[in-house]
PDB file of N, CA and C in Angstrom:
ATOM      1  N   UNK A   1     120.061  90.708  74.752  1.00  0.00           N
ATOM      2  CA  UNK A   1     119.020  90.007  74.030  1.00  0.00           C
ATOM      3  C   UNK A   1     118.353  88.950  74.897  1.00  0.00           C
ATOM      4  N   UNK A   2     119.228  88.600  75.910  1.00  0.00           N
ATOM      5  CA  UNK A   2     118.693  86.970  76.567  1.00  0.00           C
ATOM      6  C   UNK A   2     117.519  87.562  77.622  1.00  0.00           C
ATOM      7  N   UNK A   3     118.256  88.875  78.104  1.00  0.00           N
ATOM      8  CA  UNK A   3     117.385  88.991  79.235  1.00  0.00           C
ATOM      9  C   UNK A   3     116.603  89.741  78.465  1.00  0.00           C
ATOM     10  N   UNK A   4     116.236  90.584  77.463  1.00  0.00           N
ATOM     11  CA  UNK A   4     114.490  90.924  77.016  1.00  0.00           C
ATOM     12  C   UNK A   4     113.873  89.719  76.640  1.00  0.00           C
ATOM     13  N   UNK A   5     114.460  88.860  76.451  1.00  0.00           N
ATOM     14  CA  UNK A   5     113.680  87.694  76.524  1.00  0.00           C
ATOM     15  C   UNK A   5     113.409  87.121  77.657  1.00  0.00           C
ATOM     16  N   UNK A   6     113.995  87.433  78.581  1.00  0.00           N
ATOM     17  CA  UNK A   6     113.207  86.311  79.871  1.00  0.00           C
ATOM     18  C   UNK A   6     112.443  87.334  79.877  1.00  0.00           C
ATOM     19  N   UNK A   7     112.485  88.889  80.238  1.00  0.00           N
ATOM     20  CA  UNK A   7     111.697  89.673  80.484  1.00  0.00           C
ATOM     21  C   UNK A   7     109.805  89.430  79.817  1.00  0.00           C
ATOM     22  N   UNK A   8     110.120  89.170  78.844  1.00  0.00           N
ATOM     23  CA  UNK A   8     109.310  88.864  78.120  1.00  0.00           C
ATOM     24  C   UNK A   8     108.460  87.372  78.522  1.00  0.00           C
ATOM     25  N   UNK A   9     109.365  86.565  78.761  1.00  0.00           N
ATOM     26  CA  UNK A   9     108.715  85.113  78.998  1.00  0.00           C
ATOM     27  C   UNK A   9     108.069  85.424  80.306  1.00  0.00           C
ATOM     28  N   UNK A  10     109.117  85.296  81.072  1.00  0.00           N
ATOM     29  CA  UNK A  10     108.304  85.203  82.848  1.00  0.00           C
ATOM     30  C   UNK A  10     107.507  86.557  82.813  1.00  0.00           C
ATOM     31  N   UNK A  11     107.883  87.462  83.017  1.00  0.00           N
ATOM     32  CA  UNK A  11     107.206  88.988  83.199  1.00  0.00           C
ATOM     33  C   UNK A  11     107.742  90.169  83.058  1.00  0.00           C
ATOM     34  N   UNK A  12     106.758  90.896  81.995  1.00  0.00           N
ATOM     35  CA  UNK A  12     107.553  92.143  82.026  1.00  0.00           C
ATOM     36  C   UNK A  12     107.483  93.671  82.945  1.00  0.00           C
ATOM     37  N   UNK A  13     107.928  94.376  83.038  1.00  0.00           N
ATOM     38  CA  UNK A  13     108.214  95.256  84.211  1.00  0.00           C
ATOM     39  C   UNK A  13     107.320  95.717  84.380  1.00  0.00           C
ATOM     40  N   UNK A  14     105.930  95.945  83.499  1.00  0.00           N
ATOM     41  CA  UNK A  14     104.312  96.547  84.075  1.00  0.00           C
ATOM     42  C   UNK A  14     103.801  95.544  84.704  1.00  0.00           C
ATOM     43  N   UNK A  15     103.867  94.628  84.717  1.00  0.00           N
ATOM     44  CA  UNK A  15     103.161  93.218  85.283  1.00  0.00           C
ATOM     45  C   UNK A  15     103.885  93.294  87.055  1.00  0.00           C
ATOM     46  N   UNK A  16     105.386  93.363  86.659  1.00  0.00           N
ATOM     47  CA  UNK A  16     106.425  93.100  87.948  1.00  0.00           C
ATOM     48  C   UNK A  16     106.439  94.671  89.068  1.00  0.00           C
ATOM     49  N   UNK A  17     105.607  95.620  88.477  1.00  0.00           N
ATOM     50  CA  UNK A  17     105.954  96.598  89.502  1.00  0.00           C
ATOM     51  C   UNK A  17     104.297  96.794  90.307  1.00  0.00           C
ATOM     52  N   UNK A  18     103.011  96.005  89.326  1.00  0.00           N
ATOM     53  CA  UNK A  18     102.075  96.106  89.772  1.00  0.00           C
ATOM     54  C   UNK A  18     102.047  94.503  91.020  1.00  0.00           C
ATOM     55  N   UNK A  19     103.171  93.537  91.168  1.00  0.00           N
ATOM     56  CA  UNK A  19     102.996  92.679  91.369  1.00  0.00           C
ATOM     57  C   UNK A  19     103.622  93.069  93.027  1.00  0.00           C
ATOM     58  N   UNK A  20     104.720  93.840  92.690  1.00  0.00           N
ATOM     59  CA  UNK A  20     105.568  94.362  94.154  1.00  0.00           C
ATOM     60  C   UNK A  20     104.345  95.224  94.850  1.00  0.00           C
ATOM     61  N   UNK A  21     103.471  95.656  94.058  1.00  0.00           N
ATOM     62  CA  UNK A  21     102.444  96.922  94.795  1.00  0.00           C
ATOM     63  C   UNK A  21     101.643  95.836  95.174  1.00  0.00           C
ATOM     64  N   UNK A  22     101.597  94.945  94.660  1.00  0.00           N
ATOM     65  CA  UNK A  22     100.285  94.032  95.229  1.00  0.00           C
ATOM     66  C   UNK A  22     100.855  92.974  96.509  1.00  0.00           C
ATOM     67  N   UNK A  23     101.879  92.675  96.594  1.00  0.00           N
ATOM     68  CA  UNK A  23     102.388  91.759  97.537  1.00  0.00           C
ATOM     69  C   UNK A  23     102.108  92.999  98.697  1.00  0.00           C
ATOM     70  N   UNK A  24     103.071  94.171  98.606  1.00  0.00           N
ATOM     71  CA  UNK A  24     102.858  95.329  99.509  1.00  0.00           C
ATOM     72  C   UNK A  24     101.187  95.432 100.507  1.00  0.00           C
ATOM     73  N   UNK A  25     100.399  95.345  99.250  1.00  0.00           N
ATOM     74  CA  UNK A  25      99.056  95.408 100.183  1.00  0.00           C
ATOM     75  C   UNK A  25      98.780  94.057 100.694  1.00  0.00           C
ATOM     76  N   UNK A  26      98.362  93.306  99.912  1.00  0.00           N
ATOM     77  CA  UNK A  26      98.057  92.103 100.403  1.00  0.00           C
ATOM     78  C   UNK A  26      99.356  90.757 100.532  1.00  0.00           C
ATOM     79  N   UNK A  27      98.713  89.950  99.389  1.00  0.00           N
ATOM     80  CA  UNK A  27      99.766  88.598  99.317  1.00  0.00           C
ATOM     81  C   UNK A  27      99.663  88.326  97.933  1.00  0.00           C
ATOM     82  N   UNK A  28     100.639  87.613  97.749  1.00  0.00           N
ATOM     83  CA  UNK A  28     100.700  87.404  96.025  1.00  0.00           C
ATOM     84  C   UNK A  28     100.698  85.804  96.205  1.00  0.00           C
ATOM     85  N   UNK A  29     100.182  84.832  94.932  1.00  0.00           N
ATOM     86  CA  UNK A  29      99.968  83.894  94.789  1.00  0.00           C
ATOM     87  C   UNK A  29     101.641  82.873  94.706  1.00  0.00           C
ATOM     88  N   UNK A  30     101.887  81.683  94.842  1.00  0.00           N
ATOM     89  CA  UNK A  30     103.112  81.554  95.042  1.00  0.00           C
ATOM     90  C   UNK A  30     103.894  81.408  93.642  1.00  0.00           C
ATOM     91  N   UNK A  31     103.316  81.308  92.379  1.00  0.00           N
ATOM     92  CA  UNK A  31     103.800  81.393  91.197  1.00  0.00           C
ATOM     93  C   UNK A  31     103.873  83.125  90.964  1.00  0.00           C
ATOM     94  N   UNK A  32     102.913  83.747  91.616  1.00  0.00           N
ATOM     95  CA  UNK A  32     103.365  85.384  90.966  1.00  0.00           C
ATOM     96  C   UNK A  32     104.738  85.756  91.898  1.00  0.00           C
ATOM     97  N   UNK A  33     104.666  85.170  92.849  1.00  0.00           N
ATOM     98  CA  UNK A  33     106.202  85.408  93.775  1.00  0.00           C
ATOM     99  C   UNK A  33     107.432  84.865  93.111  1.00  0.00           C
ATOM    100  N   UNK A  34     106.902  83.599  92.775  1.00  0.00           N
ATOM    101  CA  UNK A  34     108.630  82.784  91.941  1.00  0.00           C
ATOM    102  C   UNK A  34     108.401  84.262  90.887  1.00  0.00           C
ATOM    103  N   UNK A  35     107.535  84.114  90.013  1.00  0.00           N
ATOM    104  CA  UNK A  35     108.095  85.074  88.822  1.00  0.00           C
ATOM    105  C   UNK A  35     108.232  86.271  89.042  1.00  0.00           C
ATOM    106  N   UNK A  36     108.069  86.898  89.483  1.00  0.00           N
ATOM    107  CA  UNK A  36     108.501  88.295  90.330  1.00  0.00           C
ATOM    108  C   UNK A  36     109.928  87.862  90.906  1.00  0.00           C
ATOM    109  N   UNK A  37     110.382  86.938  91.545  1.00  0.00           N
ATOM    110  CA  UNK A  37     111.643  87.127  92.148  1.00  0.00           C
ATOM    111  C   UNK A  37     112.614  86.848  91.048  1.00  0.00           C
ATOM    112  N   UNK A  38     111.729  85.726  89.938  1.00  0.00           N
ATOM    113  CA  UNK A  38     112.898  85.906  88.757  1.00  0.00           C
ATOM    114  C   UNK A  38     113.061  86.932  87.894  1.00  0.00           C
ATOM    115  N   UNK A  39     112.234  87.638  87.779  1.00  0.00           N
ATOM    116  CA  UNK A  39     112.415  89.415  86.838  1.00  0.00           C
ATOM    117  C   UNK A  39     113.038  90.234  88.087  1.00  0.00           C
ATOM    118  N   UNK A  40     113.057  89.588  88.996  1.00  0.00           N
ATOM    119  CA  UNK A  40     113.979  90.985  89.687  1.00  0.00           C
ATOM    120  C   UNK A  40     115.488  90.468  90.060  1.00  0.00           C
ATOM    121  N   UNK A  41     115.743  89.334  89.535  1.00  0.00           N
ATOM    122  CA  UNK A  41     116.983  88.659  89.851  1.00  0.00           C
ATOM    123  C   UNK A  41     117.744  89.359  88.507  1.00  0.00           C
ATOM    124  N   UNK A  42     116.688  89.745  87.241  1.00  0.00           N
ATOM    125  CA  UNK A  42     117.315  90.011  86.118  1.00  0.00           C
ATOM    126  C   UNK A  42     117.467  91.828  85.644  1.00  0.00           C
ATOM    127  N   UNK A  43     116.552  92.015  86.226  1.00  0.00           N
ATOM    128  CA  UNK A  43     116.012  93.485  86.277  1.00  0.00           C
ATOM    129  C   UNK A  43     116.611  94.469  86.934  1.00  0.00           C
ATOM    130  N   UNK A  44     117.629  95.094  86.615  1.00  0.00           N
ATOM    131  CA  UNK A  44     117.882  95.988  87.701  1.00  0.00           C
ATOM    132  C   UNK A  44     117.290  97.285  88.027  1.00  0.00           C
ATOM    133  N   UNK A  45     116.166  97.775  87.185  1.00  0.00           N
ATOM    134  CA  UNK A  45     115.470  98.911  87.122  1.00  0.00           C
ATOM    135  C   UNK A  45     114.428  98.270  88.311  1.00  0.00           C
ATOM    136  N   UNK A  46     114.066  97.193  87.990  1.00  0.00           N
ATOM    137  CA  UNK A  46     112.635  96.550  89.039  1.00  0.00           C
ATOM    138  C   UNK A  46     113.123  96.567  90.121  1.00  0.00           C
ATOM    139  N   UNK A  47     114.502  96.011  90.509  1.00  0.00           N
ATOM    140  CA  UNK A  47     115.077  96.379  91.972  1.00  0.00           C
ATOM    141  C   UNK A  47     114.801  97.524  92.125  1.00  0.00           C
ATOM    142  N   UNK A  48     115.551  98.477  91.367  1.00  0.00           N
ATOM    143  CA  UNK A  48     115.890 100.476  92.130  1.00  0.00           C
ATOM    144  C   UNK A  48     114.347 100.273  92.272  1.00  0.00           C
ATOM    145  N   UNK A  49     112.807  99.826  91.462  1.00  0.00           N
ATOM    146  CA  UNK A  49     111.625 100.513  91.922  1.00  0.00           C
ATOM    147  C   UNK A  49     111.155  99.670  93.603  1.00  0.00           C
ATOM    148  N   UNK A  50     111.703  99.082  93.352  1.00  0.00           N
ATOM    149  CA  UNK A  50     111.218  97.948  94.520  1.00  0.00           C
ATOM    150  C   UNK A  50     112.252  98.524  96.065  1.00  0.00           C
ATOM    151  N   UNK A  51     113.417  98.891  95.672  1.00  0.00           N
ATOM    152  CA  UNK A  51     114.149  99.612  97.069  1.00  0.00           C
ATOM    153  C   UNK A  51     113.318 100.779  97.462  1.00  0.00           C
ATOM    154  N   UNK A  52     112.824 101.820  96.492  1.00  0.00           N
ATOM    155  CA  UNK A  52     112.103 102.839  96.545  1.00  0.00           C
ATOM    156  C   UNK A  52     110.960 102.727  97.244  1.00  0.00           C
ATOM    157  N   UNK A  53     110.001 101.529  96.811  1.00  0.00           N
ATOM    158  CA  UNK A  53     109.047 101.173  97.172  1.00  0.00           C
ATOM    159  C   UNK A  53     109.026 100.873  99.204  1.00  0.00           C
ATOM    160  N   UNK A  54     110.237 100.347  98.965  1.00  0.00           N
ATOM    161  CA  UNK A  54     110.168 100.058 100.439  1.00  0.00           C
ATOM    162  C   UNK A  54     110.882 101.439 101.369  1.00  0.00           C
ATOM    163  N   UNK A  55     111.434 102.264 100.834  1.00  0.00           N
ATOM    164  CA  UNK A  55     111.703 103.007 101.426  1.00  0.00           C
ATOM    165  C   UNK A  55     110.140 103.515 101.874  1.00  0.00           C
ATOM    166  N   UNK A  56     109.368 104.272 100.804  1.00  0.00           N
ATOM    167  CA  UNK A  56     108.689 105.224 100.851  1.00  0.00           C
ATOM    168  C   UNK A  56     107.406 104.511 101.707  1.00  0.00           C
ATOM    169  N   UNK A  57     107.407 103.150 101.949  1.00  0.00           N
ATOM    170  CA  UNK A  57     106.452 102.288 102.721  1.00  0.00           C
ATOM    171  C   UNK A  57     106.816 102.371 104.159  1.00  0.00           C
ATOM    172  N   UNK A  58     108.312 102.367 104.520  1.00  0.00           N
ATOM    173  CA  UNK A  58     108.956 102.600 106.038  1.00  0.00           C
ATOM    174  C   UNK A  58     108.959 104.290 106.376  1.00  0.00           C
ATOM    175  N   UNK A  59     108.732 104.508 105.768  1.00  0.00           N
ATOM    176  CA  UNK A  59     109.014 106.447 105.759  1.00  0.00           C
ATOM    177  C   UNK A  59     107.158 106.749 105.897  1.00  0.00           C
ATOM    178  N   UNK A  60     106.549 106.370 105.431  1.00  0.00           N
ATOM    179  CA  UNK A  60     104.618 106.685 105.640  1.00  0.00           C
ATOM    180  C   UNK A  60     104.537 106.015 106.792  1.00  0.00           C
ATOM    181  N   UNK A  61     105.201 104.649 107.169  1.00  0.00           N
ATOM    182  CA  UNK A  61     104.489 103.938 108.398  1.00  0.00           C
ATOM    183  C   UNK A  61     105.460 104.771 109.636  1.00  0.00           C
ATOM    184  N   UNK A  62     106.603 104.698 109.772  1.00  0.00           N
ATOM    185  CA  UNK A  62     106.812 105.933 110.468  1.00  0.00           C
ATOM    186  C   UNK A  62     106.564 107.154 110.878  1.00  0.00           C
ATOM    187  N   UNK A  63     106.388 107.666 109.757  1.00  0.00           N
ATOM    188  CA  UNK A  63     105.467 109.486 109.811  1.00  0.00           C
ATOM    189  C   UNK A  63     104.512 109.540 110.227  1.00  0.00           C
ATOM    190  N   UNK A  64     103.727 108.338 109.582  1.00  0.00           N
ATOM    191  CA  UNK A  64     101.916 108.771 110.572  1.00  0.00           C
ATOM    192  C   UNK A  64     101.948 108.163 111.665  1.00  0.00           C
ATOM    193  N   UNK A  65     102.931 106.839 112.217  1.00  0.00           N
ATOM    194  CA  UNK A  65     102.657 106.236 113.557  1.00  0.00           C
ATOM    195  C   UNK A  65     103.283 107.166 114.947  1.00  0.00           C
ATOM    196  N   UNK A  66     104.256 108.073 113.729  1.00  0.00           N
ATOM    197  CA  UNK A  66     105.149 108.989 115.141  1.00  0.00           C
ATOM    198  C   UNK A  66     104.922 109.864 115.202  1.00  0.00           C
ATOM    199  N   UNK A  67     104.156 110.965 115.090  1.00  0.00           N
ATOM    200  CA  UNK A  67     103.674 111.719 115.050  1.00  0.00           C
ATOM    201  C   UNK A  67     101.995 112.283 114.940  1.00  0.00           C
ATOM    202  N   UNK A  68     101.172 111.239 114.331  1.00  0.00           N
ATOM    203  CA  UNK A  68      99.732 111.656 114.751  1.00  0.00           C
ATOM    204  C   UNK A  68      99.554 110.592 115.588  1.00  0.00           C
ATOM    205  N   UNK A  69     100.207 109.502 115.796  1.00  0.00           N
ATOM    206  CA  UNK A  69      99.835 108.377 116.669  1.00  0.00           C
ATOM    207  C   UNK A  69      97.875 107.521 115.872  1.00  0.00           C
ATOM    208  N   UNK A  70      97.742 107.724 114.419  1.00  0.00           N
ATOM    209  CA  UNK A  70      96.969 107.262 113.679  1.00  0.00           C
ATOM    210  C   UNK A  70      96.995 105.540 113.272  1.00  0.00           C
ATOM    211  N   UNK A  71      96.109 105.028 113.624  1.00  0.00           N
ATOM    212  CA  UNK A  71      96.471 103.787 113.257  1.00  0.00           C
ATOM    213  C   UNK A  71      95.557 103.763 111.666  1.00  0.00           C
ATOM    214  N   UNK A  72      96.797 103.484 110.545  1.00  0.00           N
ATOM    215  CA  UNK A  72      96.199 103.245 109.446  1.00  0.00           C
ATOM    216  C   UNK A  72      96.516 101.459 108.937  1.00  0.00           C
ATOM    217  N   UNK A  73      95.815 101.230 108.102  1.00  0.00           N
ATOM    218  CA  UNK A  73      95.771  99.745 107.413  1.00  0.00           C
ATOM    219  C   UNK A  73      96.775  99.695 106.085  1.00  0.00           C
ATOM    220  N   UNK A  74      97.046  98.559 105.757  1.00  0.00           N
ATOM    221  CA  UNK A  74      97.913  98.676 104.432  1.00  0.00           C
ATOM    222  C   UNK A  74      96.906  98.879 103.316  1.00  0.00           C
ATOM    223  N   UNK A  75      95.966  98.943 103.493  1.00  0.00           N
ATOM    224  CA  UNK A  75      95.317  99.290 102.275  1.00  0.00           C
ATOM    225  C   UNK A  75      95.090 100.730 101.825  1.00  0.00           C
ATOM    226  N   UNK A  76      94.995 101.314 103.206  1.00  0.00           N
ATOM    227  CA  UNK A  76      94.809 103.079 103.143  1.00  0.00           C
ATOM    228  C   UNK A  76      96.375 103.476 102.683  1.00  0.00           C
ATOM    229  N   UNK A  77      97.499 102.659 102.877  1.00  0.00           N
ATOM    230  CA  UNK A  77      98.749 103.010 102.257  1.00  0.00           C
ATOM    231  C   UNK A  77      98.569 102.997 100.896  1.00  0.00           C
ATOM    232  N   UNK A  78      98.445 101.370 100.286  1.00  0.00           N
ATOM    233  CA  UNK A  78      98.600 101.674  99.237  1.00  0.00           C
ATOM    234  C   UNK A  78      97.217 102.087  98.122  1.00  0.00           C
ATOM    235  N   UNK A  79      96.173 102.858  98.491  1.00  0.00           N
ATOM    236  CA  UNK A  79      95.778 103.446  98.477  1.00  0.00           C
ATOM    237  C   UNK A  79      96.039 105.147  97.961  1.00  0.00           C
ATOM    238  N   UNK A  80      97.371 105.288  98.842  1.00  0.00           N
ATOM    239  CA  UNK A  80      98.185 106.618  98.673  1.00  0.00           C
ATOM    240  C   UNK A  80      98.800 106.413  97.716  1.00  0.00           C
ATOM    241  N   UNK A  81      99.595 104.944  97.556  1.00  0.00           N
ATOM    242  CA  UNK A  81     100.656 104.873  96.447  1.00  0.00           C
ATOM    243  C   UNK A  81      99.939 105.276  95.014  1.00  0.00           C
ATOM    244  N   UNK A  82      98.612 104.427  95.224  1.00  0.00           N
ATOM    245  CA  UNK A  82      98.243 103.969  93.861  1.00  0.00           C
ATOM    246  C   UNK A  82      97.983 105.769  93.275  1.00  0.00           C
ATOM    247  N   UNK A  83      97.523 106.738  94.221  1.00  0.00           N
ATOM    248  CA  UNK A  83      97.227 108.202  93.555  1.00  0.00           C
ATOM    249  C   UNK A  83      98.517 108.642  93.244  1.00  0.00           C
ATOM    250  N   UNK A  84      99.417 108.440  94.194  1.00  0.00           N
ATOM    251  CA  UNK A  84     100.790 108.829  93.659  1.00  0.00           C
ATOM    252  C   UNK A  84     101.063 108.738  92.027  1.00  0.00           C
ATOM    253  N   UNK A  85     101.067 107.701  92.089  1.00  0.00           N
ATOM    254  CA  UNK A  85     101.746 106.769  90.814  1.00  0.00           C
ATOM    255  C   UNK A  85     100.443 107.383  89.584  1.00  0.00           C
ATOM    256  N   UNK A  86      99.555 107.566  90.122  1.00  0.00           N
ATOM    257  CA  UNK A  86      98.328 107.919  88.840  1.00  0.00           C
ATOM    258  C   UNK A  86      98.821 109.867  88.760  1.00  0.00           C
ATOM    259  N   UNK A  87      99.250 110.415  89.759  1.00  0.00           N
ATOM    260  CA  UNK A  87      99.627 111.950  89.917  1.00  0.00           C
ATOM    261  C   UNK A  87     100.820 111.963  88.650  1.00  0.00           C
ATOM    262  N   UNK A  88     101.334 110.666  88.797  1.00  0.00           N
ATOM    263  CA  UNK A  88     102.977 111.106  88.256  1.00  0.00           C
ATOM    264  C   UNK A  88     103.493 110.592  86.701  1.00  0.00           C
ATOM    265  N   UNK A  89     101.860 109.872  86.714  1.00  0.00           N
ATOM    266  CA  UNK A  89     101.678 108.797  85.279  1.00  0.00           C
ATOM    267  C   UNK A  89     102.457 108.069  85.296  1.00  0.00           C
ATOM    268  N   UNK A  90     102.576 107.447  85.724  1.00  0.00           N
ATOM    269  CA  UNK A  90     103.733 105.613  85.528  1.00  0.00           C
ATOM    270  C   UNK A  90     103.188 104.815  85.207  1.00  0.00           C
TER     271      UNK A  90
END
């Protein structure tokens, strides 16, 4: 009960997984960082998306830098994510 309530107060997990995609591209403001680090201190689903996240971010910047030798931007990454995630409906 306590933690759907913080969930609820600080942020809930649509807010906190668009917030990890947004730090990813750019930078997040320093209050969306405190509250993001406190829903993921509580969250253990927001962690597993956030380990994922970074996997699949070290695994694209690897693949295209070692092999086409392509220099891409973080925006053309998450760019990819964002069709992903619209392919898979989340």
């Amino acid at each position: 009960m306590l933690k759907r309530l913080i969930h609820i107060i600080f942020l809930p997990c649509s807010e906190a997984t668009l917030l990890m995609e947004k730090r990813n591209a750019d930078s997040i403001s320093p209050k969306e960082d405190w509250k993001l680090s406190m829903h993921l201190k509580i969250c253990k689903w927001c962690r597993a998306y956030k380990k994922k996240l970074e996997i699949l971010d070290d695994i694209l910047k690897r693949k295209l830098f070692k092999e086409e030798n392509i220099q891409i931007n973080d925006s053309e990454i998450q760019g990819f994510k964002d069709k992903v995630i619209k392919k898979l409906d989340i």
